[in-house]
N, C-alpha and C. Protein backbone atom coordinates (compact mmCIF):
# COMPACT_ATOMS: atom_id res chain seq x y z
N UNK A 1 72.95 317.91 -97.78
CA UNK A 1 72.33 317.78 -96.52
C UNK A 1 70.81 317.75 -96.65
N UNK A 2 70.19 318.65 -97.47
CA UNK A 2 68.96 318.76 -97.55
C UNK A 2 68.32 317.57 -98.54
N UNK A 3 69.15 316.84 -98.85
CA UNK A 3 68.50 315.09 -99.07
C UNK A 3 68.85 313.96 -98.79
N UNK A 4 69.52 314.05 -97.82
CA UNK A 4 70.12 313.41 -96.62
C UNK A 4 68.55 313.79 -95.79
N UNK A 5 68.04 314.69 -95.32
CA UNK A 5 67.06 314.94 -94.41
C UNK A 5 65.82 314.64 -94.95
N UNK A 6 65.80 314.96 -96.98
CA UNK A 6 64.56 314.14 -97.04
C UNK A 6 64.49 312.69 -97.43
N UNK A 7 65.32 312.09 -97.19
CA UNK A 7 65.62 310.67 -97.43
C UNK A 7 65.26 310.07 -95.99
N UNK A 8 65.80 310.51 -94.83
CA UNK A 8 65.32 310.64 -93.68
C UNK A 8 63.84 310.59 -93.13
N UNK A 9 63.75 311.75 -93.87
CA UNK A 9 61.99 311.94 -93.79
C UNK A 9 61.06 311.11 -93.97
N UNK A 10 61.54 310.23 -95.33
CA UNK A 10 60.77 309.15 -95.70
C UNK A 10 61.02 308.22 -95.15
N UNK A 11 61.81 307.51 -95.04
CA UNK A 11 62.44 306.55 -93.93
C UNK A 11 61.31 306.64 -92.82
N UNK A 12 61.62 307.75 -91.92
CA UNK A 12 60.96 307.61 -90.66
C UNK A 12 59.26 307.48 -91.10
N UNK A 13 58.93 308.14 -92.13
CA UNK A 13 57.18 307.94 -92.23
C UNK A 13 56.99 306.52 -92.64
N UNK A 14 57.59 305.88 -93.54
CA UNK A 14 57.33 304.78 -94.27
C UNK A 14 57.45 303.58 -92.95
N UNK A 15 58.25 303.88 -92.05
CA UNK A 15 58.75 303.25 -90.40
C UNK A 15 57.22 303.19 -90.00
N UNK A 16 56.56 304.86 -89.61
CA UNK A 16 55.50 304.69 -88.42
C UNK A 16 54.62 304.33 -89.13
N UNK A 17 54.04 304.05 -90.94
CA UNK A 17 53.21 303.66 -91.56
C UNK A 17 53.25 302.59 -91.40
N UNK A 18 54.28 301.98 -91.72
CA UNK A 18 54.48 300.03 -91.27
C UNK A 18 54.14 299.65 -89.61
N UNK A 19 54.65 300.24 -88.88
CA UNK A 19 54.23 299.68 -87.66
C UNK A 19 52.47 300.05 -87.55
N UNK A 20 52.27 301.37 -87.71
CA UNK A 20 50.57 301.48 -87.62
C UNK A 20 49.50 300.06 -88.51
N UNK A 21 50.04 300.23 -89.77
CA UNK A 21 49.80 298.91 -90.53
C UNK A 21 49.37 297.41 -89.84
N UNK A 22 50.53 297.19 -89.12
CA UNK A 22 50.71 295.80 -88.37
C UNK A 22 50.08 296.28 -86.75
N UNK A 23 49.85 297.26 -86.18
CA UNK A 23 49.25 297.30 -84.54
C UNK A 23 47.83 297.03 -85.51
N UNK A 24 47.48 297.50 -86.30
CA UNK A 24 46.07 297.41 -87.05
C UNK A 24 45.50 296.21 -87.61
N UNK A 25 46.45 295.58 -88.17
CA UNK A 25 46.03 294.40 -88.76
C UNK A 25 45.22 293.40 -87.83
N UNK A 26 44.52 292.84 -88.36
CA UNK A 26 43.01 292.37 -87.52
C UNK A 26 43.54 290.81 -86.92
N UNK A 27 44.02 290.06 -87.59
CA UNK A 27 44.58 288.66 -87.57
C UNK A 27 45.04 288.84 -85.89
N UNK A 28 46.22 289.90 -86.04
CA UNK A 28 47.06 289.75 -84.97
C UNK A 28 46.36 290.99 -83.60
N UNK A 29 45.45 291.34 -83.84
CA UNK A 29 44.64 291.96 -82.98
C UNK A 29 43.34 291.07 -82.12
N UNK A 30 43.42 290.27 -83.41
CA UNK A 30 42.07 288.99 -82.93
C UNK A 30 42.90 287.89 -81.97
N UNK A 31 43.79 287.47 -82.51
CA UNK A 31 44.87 286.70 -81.60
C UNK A 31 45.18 287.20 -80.28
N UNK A 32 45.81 288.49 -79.72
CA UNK A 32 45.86 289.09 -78.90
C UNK A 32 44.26 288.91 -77.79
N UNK A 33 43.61 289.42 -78.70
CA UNK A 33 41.95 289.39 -78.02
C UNK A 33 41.94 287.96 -77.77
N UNK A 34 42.04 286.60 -78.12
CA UNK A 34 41.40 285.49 -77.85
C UNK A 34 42.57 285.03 -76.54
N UNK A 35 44.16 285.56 -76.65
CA UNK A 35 44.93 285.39 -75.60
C UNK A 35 44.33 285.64 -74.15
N UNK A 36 43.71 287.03 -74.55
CA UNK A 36 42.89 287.49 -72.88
C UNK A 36 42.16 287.23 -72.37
N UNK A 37 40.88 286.76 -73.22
CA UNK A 37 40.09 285.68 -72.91
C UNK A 37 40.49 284.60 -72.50
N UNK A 38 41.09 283.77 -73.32
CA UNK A 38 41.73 282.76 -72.44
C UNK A 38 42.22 282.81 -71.30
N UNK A 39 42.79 283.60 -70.89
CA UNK A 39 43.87 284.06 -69.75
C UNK A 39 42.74 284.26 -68.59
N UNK A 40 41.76 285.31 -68.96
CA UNK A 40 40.70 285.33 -67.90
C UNK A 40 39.64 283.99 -67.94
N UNK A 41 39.75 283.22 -68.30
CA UNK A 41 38.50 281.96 -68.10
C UNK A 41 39.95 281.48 -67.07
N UNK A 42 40.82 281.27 -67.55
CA UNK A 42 42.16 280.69 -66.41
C UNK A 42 42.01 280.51 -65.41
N UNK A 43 41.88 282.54 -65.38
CA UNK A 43 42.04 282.65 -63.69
C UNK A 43 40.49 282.63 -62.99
N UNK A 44 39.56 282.74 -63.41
CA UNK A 44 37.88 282.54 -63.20
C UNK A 44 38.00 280.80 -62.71
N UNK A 45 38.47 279.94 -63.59
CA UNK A 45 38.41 278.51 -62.92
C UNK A 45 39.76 278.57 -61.66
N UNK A 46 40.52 278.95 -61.86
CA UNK A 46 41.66 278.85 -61.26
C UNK A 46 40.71 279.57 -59.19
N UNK A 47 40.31 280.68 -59.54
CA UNK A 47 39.58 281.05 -58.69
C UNK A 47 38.44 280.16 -58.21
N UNK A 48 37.36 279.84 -58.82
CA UNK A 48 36.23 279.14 -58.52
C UNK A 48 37.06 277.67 -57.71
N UNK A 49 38.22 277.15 -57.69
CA UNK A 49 38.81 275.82 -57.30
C UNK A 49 38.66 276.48 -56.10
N UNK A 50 39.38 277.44 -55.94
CA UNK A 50 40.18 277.95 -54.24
C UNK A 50 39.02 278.45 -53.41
N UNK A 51 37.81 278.73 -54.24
CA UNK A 51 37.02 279.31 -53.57
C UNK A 51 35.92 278.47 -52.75
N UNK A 52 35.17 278.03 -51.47
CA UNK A 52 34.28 276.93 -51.45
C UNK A 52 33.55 277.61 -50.48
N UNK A 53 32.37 278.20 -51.12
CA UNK A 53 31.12 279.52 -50.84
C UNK A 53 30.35 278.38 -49.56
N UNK A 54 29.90 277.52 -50.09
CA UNK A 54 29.44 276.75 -48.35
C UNK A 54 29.97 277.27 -47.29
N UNK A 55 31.01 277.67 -47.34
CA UNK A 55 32.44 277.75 -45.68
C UNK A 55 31.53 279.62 -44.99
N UNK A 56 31.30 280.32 -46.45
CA UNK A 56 30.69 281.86 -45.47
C UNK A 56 29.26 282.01 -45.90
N UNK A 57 28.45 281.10 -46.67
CA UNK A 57 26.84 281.16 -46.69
C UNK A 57 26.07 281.23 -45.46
N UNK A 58 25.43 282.36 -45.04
CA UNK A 58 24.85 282.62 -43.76
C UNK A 58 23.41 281.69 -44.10
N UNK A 59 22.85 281.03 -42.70
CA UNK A 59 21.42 280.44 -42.96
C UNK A 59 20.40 281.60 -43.61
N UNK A 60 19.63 281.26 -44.36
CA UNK A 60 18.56 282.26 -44.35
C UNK A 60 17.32 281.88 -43.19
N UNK A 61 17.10 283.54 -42.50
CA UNK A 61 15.86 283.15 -41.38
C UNK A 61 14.85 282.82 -43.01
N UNK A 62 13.89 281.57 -42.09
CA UNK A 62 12.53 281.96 -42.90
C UNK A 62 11.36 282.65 -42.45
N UNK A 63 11.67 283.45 -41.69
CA UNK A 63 10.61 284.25 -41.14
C UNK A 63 10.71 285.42 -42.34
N UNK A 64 11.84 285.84 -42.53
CA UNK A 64 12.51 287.28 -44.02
C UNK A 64 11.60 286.59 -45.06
N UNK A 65 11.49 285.47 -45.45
CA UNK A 65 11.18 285.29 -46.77
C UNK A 65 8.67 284.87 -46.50
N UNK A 66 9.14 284.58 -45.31
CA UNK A 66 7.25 284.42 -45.04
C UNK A 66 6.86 286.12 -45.04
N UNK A 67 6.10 286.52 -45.97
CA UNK A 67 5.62 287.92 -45.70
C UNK A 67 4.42 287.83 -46.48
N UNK A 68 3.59 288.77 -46.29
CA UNK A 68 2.68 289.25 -47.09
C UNK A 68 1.72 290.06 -46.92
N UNK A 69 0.19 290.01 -46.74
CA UNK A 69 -1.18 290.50 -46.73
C UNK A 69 -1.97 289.22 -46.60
N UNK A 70 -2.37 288.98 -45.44
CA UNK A 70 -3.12 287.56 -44.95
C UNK A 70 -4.74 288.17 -44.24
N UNK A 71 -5.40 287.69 -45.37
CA UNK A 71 -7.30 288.01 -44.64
C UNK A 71 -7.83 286.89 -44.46
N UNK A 72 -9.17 287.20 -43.61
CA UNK A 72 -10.23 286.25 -43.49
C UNK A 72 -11.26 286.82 -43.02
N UNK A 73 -12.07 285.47 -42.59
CA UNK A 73 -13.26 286.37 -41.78
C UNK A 73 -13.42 285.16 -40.93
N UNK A 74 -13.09 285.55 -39.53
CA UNK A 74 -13.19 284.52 -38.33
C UNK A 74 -14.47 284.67 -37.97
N UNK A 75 -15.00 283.53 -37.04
CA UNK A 75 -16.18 283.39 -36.02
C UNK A 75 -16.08 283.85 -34.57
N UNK A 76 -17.23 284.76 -34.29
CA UNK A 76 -17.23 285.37 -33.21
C UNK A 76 -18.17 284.82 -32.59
N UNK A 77 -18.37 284.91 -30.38
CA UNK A 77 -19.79 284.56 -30.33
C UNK A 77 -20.33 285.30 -30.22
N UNK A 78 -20.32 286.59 -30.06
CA UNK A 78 -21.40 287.34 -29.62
C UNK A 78 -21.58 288.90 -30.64
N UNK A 79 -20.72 288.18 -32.48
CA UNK A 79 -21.13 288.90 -33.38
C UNK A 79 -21.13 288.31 -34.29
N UNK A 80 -21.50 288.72 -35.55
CA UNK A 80 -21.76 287.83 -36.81
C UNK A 80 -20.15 287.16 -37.42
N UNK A 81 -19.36 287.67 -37.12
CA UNK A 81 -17.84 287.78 -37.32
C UNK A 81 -17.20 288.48 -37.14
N UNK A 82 -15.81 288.42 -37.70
CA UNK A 82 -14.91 289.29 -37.58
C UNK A 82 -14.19 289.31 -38.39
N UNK A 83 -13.40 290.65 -39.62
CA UNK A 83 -12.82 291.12 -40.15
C UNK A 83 -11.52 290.92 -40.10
N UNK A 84 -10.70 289.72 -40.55
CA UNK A 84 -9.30 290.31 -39.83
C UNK A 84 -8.38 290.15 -41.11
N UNK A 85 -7.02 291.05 -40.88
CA UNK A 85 -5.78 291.69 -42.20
C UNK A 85 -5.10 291.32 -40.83
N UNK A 86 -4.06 290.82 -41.65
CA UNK A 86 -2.64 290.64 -40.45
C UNK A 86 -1.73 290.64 -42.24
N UNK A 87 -0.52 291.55 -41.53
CA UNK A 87 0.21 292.01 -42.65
C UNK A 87 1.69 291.46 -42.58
N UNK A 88 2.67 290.55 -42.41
CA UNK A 88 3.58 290.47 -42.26
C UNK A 88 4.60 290.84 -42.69
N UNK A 89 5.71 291.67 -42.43
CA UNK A 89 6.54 292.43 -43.12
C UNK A 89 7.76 291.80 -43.21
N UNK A 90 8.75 292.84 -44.09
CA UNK A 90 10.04 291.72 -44.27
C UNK A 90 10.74 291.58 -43.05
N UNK A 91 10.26 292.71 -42.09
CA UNK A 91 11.60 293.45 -41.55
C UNK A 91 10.92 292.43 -39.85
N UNK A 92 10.36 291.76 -39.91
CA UNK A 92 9.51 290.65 -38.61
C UNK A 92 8.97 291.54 -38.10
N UNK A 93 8.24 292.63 -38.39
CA UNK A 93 7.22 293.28 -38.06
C UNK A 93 6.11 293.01 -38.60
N UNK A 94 4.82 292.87 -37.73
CA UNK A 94 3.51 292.71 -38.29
C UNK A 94 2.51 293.78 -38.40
N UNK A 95 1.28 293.67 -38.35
CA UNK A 95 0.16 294.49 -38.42
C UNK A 95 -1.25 293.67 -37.67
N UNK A 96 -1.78 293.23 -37.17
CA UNK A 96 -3.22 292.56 -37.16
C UNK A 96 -4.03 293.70 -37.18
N UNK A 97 -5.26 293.45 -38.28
CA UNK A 97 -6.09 294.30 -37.85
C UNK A 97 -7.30 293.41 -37.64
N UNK A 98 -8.20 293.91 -36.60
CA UNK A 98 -9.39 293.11 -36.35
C UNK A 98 -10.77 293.90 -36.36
N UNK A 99 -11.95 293.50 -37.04
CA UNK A 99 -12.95 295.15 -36.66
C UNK A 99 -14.29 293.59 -36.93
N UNK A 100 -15.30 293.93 -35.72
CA UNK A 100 -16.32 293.21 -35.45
C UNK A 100 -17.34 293.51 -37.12
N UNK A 101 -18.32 292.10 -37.37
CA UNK A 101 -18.98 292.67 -38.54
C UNK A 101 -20.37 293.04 -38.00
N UNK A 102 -20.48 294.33 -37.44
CA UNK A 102 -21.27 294.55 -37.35
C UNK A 102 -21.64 296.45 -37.82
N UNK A 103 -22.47 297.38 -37.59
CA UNK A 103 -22.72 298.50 -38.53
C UNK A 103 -21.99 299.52 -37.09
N UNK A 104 -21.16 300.29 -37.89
CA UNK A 104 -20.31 301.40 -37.46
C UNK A 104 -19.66 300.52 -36.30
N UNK A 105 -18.57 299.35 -36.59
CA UNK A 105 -17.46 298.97 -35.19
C UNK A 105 -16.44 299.51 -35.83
N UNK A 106 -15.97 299.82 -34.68
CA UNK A 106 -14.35 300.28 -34.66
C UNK A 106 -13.41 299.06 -34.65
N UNK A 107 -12.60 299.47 -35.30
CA UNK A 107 -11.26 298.83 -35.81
C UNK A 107 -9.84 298.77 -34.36
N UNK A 108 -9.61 297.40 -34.32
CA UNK A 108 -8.59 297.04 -33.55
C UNK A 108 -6.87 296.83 -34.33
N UNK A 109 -6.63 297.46 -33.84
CA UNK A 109 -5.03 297.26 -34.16
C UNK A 109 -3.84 296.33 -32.94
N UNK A 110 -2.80 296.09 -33.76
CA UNK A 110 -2.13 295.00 -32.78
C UNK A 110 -1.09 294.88 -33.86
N UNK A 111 0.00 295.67 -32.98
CA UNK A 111 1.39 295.68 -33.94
C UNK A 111 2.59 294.86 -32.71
N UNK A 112 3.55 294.11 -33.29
CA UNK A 112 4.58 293.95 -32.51
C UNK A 112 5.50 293.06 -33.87
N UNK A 113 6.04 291.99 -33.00
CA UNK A 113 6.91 290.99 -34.15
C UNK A 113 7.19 289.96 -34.25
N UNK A 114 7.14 289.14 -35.45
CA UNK A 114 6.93 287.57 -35.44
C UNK A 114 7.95 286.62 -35.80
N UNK A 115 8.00 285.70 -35.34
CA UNK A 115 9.13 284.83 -35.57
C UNK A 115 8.45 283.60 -36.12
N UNK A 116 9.67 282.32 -36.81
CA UNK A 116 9.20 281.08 -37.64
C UNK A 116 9.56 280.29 -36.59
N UNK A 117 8.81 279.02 -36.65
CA UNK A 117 9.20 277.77 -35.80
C UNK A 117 9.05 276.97 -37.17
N UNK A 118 10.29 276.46 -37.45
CA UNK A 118 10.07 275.37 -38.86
C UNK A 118 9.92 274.06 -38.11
N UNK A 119 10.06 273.54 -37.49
CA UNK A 119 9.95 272.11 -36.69
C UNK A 119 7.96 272.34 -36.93
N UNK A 120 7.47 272.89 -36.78
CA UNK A 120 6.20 272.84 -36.03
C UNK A 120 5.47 273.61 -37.25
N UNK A 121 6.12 274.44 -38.42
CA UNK A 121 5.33 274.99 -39.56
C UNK A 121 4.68 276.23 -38.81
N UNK A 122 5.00 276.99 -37.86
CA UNK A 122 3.79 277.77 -36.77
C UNK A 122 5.01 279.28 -37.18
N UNK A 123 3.94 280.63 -37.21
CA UNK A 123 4.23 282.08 -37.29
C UNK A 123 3.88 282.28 -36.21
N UNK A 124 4.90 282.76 -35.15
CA UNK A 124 4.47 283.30 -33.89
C UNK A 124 4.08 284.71 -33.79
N UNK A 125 3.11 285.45 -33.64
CA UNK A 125 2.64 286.83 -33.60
C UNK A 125 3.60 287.39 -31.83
N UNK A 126 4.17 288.22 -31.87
CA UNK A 126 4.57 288.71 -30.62
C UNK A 126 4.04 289.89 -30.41
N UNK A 127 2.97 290.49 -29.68
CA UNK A 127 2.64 291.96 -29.52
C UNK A 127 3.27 292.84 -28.73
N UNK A 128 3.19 294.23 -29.21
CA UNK A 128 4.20 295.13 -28.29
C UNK A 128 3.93 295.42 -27.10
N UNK A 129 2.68 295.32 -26.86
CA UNK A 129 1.86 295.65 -25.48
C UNK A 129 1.42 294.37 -24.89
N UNK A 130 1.26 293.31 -25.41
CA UNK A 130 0.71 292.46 -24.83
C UNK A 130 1.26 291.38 -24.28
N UNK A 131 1.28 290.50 -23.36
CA UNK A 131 2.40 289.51 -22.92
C UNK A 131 1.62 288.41 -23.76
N UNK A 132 0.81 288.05 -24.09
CA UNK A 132 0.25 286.57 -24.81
C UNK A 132 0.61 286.60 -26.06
N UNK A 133 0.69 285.37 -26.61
CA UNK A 133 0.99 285.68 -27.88
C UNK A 133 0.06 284.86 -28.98
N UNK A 134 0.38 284.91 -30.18
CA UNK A 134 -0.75 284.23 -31.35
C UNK A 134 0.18 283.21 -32.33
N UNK A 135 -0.62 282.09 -32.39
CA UNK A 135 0.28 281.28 -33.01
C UNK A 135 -0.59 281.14 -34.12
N UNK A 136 -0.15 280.99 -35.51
CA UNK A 136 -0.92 280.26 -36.77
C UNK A 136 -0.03 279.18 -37.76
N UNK A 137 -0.95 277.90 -38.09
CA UNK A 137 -0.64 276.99 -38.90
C UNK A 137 0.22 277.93 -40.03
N UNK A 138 1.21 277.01 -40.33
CA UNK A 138 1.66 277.70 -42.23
C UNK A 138 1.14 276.59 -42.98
N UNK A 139 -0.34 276.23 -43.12
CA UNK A 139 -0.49 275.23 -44.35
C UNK A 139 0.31 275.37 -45.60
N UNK A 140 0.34 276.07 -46.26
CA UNK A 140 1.14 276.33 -47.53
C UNK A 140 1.48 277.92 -47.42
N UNK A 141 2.19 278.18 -48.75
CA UNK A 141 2.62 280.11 -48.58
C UNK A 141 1.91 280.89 -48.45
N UNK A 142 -0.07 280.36 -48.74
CA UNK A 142 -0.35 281.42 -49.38
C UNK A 142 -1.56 281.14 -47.91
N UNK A 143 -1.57 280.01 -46.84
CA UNK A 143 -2.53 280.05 -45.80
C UNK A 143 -2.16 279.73 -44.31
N UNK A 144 -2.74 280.09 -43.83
CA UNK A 144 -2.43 280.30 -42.36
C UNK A 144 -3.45 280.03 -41.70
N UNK A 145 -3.42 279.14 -40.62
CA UNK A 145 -4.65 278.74 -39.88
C UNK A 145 -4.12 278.79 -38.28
N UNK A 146 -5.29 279.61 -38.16
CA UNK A 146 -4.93 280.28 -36.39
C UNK A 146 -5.31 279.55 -35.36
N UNK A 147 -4.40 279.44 -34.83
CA UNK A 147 -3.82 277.62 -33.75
C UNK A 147 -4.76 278.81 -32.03
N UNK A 148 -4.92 277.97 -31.28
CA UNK A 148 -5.04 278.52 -29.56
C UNK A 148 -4.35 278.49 -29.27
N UNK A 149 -4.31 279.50 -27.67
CA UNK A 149 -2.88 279.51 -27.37
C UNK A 149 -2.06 278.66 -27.12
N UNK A 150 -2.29 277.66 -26.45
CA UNK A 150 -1.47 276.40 -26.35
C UNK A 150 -0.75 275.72 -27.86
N UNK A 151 -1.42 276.38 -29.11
CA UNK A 151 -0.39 275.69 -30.31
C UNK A 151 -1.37 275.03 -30.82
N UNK A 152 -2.66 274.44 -30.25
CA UNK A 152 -3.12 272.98 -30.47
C UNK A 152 -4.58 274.09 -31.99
N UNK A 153 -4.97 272.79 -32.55
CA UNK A 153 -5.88 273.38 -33.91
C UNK A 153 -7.21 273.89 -32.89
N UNK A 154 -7.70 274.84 -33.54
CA UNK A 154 -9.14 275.21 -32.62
C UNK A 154 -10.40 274.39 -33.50
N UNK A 155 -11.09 273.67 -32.32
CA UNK A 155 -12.05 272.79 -32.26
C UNK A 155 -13.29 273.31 -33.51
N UNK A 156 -13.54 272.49 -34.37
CA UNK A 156 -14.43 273.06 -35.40
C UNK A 156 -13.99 272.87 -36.76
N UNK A 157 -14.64 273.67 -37.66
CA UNK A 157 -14.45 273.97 -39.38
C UNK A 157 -13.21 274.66 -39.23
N UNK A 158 -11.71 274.35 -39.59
CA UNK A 158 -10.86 275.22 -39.88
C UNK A 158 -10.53 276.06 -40.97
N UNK A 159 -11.51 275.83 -42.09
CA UNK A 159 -11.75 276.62 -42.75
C UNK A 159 -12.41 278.27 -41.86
N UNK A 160 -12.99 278.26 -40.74
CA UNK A 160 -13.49 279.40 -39.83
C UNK A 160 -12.52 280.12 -39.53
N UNK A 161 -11.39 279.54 -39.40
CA UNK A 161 -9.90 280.06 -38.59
C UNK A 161 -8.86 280.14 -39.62
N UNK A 162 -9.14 280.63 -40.79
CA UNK A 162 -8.31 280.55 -42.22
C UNK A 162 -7.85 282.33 -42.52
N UNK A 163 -6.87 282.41 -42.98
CA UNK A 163 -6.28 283.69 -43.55
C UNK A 163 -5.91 283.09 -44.65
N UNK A 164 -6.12 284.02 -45.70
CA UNK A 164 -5.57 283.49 -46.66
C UNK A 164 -4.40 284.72 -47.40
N UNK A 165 -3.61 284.59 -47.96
CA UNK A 165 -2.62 285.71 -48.43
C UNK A 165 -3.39 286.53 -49.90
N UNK A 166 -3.26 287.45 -49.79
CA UNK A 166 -4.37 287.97 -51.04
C UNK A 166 -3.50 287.84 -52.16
N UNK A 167 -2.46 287.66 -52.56
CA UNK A 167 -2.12 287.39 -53.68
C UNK A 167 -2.44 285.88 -54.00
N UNK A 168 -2.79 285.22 -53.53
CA UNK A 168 -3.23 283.86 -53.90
C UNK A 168 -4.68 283.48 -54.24
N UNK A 169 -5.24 284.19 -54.06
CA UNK A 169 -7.15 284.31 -54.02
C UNK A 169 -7.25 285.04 -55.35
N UNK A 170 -8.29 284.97 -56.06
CA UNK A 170 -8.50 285.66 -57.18
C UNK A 170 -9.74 286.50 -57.52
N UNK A 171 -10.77 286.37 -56.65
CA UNK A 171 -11.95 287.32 -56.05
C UNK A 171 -11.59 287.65 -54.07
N UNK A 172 -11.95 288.63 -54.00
CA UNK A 172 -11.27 288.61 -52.86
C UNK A 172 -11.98 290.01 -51.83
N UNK A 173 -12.68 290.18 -51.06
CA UNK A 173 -12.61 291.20 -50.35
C UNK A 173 -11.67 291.67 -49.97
N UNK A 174 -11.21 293.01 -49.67
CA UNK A 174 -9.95 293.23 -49.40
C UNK A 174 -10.57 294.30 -48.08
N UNK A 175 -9.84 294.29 -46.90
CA UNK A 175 -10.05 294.81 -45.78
C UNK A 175 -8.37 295.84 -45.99
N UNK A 176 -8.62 297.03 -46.08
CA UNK A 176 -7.14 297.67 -46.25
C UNK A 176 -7.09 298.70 -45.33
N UNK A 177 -6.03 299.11 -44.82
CA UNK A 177 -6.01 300.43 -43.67
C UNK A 177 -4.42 301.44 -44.37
């Protein structure tokens, strides 16, 4: 009996040595691995067919993507100029700030929220307090030229009526609050 059991013994080790052997062997481990891969590129094209992303792509507003830090220095008549930061945020909230150039003026603020007109290239300023509103050119990303109220260009050098976005300028006064 007692070599009957170690005859046994060996048997069963020499068994789980051979199978460990072969789960190990690399050939048939690499094979396995290139099966799954395959299998998943399958179902990745198999998916990408059924799928057609146009059908739930929401428009993007372009008012979310117009933002920044927009300065200049406008013409005043009855001061040397004027100081102005208008800040546009992601969230269609703005900032204008306005302060006369002259020695110790106080600083004007003017917060509310702006919307895009793409037909017309125009950032509408909406204020929280105020019923009028402010329209400016979008010449390119980085300039803005401030229209009258009616929309129409104001009479003169429009370079006078220019903001420019401060990341686009490379000397630059910076008016900051």
């Amino acid at each position: 009996m007692q070599t009957l059991k170690k005859q046994l013994k060996q048997n069963l080790t020499l068994i789980f040595f051979s199978i460990l052997l072969l789960a190990l062997h690399p050939a048939i481990a690499e094979t396995d691995q290139a099966a799954q891969e395959k299998l998943l590129r399958a179902r990745v094209m198999s998916n990408r067919q059924k799928t057609d992303h146009a059908a739930h792509l929401t428009p993007v507003d372009k008012a979310l993507e117009f933002h920044g830090v927009f300065y200049g220095y406008l013409p005043c008549n009855d001061c040397n100029g004027i100081k102005a930061t208008l800040s546009l945020k992601q969230n269609n909230n703005y900032l204008l700030v306005t302060q006369p150039a002259k020695e110790s003026s106080k600083e004007f603020y003017e917060k509310g929220k702006y919307g895009w007109n793409d037909e017309k290239h125009i950032v509408i300023l909406t204020p929280r307090n105020e019923p009028t509103t402010r329209q400016y050119y979008i010449e390119d990303e980085g300039t803005l030229i401030q229209l009258n109220s009616d929309g129409s260009r104001i009479a003169g050098d429009a370079d006078s009526y220019t903001l420019r976005r401060s990341d686009t300028v490379k000397s630059r006064e910076v008016h900051i609050h």
